[in-house]
Protein backbone atom coordinates (compact mmCIF):
# COMPACT_ATOMS: atom_id res chain seq x y z
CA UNK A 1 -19.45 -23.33 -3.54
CA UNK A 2 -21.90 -20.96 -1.43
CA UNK A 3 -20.44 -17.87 0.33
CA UNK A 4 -19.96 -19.63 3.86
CA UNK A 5 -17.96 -22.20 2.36
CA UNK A 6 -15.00 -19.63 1.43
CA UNK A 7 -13.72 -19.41 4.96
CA UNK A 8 -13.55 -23.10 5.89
CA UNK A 9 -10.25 -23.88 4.83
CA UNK A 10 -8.06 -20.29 4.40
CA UNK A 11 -4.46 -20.58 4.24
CA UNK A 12 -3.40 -18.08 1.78
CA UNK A 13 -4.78 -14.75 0.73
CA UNK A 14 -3.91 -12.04 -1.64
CA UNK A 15 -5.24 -8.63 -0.65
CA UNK A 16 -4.81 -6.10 -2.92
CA UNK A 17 -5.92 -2.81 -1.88
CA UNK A 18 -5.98 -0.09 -4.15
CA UNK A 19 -5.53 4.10 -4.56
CA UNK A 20 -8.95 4.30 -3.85
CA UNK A 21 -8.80 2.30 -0.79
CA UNK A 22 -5.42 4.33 0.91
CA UNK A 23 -6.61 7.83 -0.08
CA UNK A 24 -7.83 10.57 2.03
CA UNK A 25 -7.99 13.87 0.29
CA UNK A 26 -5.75 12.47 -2.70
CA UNK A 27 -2.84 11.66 0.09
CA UNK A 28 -2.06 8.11 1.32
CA UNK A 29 -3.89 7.70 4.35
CA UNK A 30 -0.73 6.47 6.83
CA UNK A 31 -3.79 5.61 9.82
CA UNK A 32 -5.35 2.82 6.93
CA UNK A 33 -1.80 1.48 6.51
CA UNK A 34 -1.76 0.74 10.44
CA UNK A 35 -5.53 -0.55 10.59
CA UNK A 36 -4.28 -3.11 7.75
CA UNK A 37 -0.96 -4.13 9.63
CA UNK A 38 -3.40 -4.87 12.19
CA UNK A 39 -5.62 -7.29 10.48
CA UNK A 40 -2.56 -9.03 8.97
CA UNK A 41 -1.37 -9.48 12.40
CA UNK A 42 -4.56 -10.89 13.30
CA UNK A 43 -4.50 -13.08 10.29
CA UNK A 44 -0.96 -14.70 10.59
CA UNK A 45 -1.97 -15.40 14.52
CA UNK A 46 -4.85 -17.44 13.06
CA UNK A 47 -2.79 -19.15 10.43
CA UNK A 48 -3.48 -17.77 7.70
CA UNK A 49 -0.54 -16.36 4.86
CA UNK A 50 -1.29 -13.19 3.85
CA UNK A 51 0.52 -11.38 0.67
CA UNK A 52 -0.54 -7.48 -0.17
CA UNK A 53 -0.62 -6.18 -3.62
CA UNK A 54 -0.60 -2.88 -2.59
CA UNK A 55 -1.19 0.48 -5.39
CA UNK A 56 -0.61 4.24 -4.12
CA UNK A 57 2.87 4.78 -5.35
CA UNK A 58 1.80 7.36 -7.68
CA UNK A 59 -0.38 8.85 -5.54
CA UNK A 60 2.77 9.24 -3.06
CA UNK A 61 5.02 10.69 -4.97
CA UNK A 62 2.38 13.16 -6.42
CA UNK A 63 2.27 14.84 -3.30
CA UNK A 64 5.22 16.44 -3.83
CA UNK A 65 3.69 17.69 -6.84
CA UNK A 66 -0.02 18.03 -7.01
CA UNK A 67 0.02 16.80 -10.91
CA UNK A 68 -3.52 16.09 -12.32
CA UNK A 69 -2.43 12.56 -12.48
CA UNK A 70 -5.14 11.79 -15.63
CA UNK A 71 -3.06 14.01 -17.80
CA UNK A 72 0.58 12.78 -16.99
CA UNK A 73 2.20 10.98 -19.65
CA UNK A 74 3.79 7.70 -18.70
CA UNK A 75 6.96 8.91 -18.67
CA UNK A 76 6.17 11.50 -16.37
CA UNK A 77 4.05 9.09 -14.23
CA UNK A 78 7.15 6.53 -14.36
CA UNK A 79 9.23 9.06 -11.87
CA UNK A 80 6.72 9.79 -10.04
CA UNK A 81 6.09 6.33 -8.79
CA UNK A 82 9.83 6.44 -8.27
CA UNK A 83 9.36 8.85 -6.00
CA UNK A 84 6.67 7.64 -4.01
CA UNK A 85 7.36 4.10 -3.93
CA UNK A 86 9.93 4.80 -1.27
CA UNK A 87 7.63 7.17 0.52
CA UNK A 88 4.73 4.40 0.25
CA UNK A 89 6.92 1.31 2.12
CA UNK A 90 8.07 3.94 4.38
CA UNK A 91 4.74 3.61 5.55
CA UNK A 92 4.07 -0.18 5.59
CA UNK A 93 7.63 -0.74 7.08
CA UNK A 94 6.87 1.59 9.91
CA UNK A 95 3.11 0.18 10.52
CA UNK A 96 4.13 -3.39 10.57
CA UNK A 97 7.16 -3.01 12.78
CA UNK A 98 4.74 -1.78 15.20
CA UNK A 99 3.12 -5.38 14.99
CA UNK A 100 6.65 -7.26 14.93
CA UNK A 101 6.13 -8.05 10.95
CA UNK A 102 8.73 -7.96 8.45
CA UNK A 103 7.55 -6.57 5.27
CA UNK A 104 9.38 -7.09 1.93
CA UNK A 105 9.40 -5.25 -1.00
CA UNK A 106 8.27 -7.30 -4.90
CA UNK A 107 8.02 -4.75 -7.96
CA UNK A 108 6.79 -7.17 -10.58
CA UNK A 109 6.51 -6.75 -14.29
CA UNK A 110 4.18 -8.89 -16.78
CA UNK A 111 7.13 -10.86 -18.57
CA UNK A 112 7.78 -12.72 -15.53
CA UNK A 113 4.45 -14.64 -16.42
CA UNK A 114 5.36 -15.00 -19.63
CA UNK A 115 8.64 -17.38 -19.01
CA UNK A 116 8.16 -20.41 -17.24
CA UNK A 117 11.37 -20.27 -15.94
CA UNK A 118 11.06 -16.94 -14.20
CA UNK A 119 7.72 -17.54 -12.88
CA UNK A 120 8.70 -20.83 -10.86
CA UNK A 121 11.99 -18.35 -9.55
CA UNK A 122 9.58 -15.83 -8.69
CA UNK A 123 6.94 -18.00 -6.91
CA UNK A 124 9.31 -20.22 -4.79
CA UNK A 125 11.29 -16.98 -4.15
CA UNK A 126 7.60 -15.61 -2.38
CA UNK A 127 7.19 -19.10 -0.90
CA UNK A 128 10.60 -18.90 0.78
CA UNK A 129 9.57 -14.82 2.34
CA UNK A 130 6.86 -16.63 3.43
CA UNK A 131 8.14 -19.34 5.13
CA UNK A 132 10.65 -16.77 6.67
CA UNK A 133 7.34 -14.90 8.07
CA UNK A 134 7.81 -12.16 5.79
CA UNK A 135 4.98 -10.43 4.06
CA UNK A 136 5.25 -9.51 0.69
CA UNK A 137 4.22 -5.94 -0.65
CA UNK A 138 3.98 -6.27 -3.89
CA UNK A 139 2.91 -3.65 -6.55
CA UNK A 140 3.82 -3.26 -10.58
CA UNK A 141 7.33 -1.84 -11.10
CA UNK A 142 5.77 1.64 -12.77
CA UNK A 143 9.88 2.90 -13.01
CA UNK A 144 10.63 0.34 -16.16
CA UNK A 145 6.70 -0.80 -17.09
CA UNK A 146 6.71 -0.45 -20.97
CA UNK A 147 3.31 -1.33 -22.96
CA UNK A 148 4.55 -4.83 -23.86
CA UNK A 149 4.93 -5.70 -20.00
CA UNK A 150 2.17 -3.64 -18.41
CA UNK A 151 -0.08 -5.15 -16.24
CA UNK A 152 -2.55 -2.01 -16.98
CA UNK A 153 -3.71 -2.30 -13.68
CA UNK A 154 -2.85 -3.78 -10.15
CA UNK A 155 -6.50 -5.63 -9.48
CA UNK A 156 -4.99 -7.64 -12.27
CA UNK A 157 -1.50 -8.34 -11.55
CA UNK A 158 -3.59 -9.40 -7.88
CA UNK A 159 -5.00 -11.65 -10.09
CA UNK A 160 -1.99 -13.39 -11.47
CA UNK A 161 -0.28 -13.48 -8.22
CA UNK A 162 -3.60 -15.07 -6.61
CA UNK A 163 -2.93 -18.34 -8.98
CA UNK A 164 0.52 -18.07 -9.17
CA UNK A 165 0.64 -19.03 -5.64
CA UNK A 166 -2.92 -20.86 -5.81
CA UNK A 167 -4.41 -18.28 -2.41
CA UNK A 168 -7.63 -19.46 -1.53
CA UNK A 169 -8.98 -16.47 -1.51
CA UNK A 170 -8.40 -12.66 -3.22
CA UNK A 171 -9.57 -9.98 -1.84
CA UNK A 172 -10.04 -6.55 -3.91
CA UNK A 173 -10.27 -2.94 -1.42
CA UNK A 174 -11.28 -0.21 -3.21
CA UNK A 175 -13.65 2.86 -1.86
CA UNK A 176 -17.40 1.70 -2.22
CA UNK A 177 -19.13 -1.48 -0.59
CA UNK A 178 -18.69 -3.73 -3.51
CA UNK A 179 -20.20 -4.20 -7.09
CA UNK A 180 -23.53 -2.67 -7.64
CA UNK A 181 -26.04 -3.23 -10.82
CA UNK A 182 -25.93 0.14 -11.41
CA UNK A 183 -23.33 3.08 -10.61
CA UNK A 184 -24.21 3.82 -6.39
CA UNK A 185 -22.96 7.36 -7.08
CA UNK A 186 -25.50 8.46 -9.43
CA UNK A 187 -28.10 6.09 -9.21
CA UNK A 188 -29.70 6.41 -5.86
CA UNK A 189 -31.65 2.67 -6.67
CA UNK A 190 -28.57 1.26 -7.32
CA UNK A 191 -28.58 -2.15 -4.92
CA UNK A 192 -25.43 -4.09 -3.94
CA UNK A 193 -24.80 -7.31 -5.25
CA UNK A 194 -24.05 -9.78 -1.92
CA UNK A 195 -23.12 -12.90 -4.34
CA UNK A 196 -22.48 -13.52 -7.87
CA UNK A 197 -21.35 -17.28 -9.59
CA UNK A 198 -19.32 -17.02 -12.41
CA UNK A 199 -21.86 -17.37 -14.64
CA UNK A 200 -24.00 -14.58 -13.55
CA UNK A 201 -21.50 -11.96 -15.04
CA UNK A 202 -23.28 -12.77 -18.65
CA UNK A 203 -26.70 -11.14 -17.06
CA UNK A 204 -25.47 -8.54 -14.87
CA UNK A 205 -25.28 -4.76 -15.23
CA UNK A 206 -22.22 -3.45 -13.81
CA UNK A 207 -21.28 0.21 -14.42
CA UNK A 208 -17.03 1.04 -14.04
CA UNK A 209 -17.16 4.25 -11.58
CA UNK A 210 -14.60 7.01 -12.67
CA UNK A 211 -11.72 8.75 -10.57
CA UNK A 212 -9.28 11.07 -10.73
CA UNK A 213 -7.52 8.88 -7.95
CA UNK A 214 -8.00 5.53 -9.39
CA UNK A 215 -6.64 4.54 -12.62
CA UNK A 216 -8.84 1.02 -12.26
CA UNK A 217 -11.83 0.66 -11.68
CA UNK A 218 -14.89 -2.04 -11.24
CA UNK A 219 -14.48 -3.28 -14.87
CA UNK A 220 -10.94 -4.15 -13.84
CA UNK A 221 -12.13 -5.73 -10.40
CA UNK A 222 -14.89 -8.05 -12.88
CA UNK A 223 -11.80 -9.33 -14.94
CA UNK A 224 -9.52 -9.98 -11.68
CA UNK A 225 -12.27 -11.97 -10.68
CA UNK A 226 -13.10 -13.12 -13.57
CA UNK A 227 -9.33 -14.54 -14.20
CA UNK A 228 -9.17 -16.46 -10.48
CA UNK A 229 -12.26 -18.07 -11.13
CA UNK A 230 -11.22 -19.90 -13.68
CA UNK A 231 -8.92 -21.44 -10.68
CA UNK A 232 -11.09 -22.24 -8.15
CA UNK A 233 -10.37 -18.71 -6.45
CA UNK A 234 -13.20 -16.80 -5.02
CA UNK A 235 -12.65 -13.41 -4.39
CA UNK A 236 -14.68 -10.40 -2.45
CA UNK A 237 -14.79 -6.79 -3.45
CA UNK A 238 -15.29 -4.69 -0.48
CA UNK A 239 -14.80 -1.47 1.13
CA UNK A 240 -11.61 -0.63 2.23
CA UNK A 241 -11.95 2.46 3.87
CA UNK A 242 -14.08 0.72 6.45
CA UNK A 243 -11.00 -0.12 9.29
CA UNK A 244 -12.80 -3.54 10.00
CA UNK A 245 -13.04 -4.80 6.68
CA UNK A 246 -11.02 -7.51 7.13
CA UNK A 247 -11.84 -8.52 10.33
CA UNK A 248 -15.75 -8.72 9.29
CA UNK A 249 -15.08 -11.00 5.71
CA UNK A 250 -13.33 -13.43 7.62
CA UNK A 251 -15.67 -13.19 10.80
CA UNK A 252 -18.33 -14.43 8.11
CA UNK A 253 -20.50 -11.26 7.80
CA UNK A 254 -22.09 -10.72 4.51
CA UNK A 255 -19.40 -7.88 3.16
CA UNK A 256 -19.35 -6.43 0.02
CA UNK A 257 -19.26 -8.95 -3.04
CA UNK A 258 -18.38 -12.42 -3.02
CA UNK A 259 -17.25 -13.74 -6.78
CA UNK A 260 -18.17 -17.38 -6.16
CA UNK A 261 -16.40 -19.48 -8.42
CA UNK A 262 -16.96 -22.66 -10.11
CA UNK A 263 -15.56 -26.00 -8.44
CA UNK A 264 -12.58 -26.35 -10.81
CA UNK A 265 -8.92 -27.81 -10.15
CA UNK A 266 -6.43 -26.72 -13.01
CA UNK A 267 -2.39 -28.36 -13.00
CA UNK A 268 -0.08 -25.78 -12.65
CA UNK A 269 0.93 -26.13 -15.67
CA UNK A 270 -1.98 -25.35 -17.49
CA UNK A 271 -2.33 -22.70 -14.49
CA UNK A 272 0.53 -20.90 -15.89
CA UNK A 273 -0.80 -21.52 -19.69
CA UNK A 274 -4.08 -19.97 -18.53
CA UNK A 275 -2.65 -16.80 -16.77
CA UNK A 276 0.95 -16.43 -17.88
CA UNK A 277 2.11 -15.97 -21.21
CA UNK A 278 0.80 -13.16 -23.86
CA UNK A 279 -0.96 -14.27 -26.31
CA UNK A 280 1.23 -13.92 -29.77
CA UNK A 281 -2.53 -14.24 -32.02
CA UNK A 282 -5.98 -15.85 -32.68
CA UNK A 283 -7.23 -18.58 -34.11
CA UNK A 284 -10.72 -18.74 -35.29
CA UNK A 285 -12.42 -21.75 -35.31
CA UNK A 286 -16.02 -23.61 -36.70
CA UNK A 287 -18.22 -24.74 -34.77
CA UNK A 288 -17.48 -28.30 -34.67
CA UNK A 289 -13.92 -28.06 -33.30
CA UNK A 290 -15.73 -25.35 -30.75
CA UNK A 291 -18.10 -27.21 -29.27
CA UNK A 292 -15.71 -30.14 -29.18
CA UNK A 293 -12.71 -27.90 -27.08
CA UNK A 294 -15.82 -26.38 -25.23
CA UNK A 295 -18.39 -29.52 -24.65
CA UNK A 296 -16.07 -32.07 -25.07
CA UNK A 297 -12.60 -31.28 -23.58
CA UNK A 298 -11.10 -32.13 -26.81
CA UNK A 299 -7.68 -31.13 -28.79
CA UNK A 300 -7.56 -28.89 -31.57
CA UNK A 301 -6.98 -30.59 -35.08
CA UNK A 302 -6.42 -28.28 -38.08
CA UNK A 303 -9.58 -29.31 -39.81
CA UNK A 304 -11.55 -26.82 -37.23
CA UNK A 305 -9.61 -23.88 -37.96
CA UNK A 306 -10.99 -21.71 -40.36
CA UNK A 307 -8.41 -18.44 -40.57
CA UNK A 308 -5.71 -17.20 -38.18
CA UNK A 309 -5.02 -13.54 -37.21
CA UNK A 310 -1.26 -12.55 -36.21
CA UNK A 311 2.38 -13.67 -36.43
CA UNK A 312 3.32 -16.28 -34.06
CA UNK A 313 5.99 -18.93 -33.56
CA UNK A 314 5.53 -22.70 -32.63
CA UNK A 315 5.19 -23.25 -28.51
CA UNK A 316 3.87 -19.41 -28.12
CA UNK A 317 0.53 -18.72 -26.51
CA UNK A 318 -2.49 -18.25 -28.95
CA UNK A 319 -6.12 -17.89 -28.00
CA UNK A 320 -8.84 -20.10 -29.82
CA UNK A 321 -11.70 -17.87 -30.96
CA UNK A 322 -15.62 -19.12 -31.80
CA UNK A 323 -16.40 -18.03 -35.31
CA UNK A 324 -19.80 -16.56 -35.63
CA UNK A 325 -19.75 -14.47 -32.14
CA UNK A 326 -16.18 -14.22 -31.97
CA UNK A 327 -16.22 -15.31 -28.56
CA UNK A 328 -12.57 -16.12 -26.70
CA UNK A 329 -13.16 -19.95 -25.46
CA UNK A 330 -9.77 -21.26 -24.85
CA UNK A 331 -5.99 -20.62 -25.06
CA UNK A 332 -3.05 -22.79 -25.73
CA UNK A 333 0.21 -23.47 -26.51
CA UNK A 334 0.75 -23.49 -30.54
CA UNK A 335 2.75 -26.95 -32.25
CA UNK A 336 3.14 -25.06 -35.69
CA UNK A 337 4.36 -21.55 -36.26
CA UNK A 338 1.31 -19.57 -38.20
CA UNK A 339 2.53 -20.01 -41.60
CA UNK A 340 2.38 -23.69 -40.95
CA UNK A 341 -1.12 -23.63 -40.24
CA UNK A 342 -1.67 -21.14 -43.34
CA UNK A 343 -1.06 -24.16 -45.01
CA UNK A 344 -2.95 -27.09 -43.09
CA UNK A 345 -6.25 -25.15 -41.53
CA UNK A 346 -9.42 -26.71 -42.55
CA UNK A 347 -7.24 -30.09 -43.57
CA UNK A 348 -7.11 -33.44 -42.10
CA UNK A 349 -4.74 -34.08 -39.62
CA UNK A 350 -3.62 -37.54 -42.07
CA UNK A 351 -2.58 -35.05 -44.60
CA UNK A 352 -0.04 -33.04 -42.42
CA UNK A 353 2.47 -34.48 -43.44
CA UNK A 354 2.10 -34.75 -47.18
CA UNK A 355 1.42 -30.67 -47.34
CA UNK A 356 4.15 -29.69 -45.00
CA UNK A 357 7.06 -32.33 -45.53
CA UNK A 358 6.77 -33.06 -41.61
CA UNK A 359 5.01 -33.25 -39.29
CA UNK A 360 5.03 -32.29 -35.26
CA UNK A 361 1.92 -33.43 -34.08
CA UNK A 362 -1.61 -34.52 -35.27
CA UNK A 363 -2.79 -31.76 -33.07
CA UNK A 364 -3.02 -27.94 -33.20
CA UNK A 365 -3.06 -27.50 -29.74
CA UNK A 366 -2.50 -30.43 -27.33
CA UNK A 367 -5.47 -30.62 -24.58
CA UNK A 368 -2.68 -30.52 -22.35
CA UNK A 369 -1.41 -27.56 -23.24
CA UNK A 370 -4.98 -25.94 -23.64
CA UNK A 371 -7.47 -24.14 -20.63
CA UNK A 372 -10.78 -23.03 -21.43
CA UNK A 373 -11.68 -19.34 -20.58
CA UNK A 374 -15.38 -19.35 -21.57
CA UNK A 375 -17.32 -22.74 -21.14
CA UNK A 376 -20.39 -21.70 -22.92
């Protein structure tokens, strides 16, 4: 897929715009609110669905306060973004009435990824607001996020909602022009990156930019990217404080940095396997069973496994780990508990049953129930 390809076929788009993006002087900037109802407006008139992940609800509420936001604990950070939550949709209500657009409001934590169940509620729930002509502004609910459930970081939970409701496109506003081999703000040299495939990430030299605004940053941005890719999802990193942003990425013009991914269709199933559940532990595997996940498209057998690393019960998430470099290359959903596999790893799948008493399957992990995240 080359750059001018993206914009053929566009009928669904995540932006996500972050603290970065909305700030002026550590305030939410209420003028970049309108110039983004406006390009939504423009959008929808073309056909195109657009949902917003939108950050800033810290940054709201701290202006009541002037914290150093670095230094709050979570806690403290929790009310804030309380606070400012309301104060931030004041602000998107207000701009989007002006265009005759319903906004809605979707404070998502990470556990609805994690059951099935919940995540088909939650995505034909956002089907139905959009059906209704209602745009979604979505954002992590800070008020009740514990560790277990945080999504650390909103470029990511854009990520999740980008498959989730397979967009053809995610697009990632933050304050500079897009990624950069080098950091632009202290590296005068530093040259933006127009277009990067998938693979290129291995050879690249990306520097994460600090803020006292942002709590992300570009490493978060690669991952995002990173995580759609693996779903046929490009995405572009641009400015957003430029007020026609929007309107130049989907006029064409060569704007910040396209993620270009690789021409991939994944089930939704394995869509949810690949970005839903946490992962409960690891499995390590030779290089055999490797290359035959990897090369091969292959199931896991429990002669390829070599040790395990956590606690985890049959049907949980676990990802498959190359021994040697210790590289991540797949993850799946588990047919034994990991005391089972204690017991059968490095066996013959024949002899299952004779160690265990039973047996489920012949396989580890089903192919089915298995998506690659690295396929070198």
């Amino acid at each position: 897929m080359e750059r001018q390809n993206i914009f053929k076929k566009i009928n669904r788009v995540i932006i996500k715009i972050g603290s970065k993006a909305l700030a002026d002087k550590d305030k939410i900037s209420y003028d970049r609110i309108k110039y983004l109802a406006t390009d939504v407006r423009r959008l929808r008139e073309s056909g195109v669905e657009c949902l917003l992940v939108s950050s800033g609800a810290i940054l709201a509420g701290n202006e009541f306060f002037n914290f150093n936001l670095k230094r709050l604990n979570i806690i403290k950070k929790q009310a804030v973004s309380s606070l400012g939550q309301v104060k931030l949709m004041s602000y998107y209500i207000k701009a989007f009435s002006k265009k005759e657009i319903n906004v809605s409001q979707l404070l998502l934590t990470n556990d609805i990824f994690n059951d099935r169940k919940r995540f088909l509620n939650t995505r034909a729930m956002i089907l139905e607001l959009l059906k209704m002509g209602i745009v979604p502004i979505i954002n992590e609910n800070d008020t009740v996020s514990i560790d277990e459930i945080m999504f650390g970081d909103n470029d990511i939970l854009a990520s999740k909602v980008a498959a989730m409701m397979d967009a053809d496109l995610l697009i990632l506003l933050t304050d500079i022009d897009g990624l950069y081999n080098n950091n632009p703000k202290t590296n005068k040299r530093a040259r933006l990156i127009s277009n990067l495939n998938e693979e290129s990430f291995d050879s690249q030299v990306i520097n994460d930019i600090e803020s006292q605004v942002s709590f992300g940053g570009m490493s978060s941005k690669i991952n995002a990217a990173l995580d759609v890719s693996k779903f046929g999802i490009p995405t572009i990193i641009a400015n957003g404080k430029n007020k026609n942003v929007l309107k130049d990425i989907f006029g064409s013009k060569d704007v910040g940095t396209a993620i270009i991914p690789s021409s991939i269709k994944i089930g939704s199933r394995k869509k949810w396997i690949g970005m839903g559940p946490r992962s409960s532990g690891k499995i390590y595997l030779d290089s055999g069973a490797a290359n035959a996940i990897v090369n091969n498209r292959k199931s896991l057998l429990p002669s390829g496994i070599v040790k395990i690393e956590g606690s985890f019960e049959k049907g949980q998430q676990v990802v498959c780990v190359r021994l040697g470099d210790n590289l991540p290359i797949a993850r799946g959903l588990i047919s034994y508990n990991s005391d089972e596999i204690n017991l059968i790893k490095g066996k013959k799948s024949s002899e299952i049953q004779k160690i265990l008493g039973y047996k489920y399957s012949d396989e580890i992990i089903n192919r089915d129930n298995m998506v690659l995240i690295h396929t070198k």
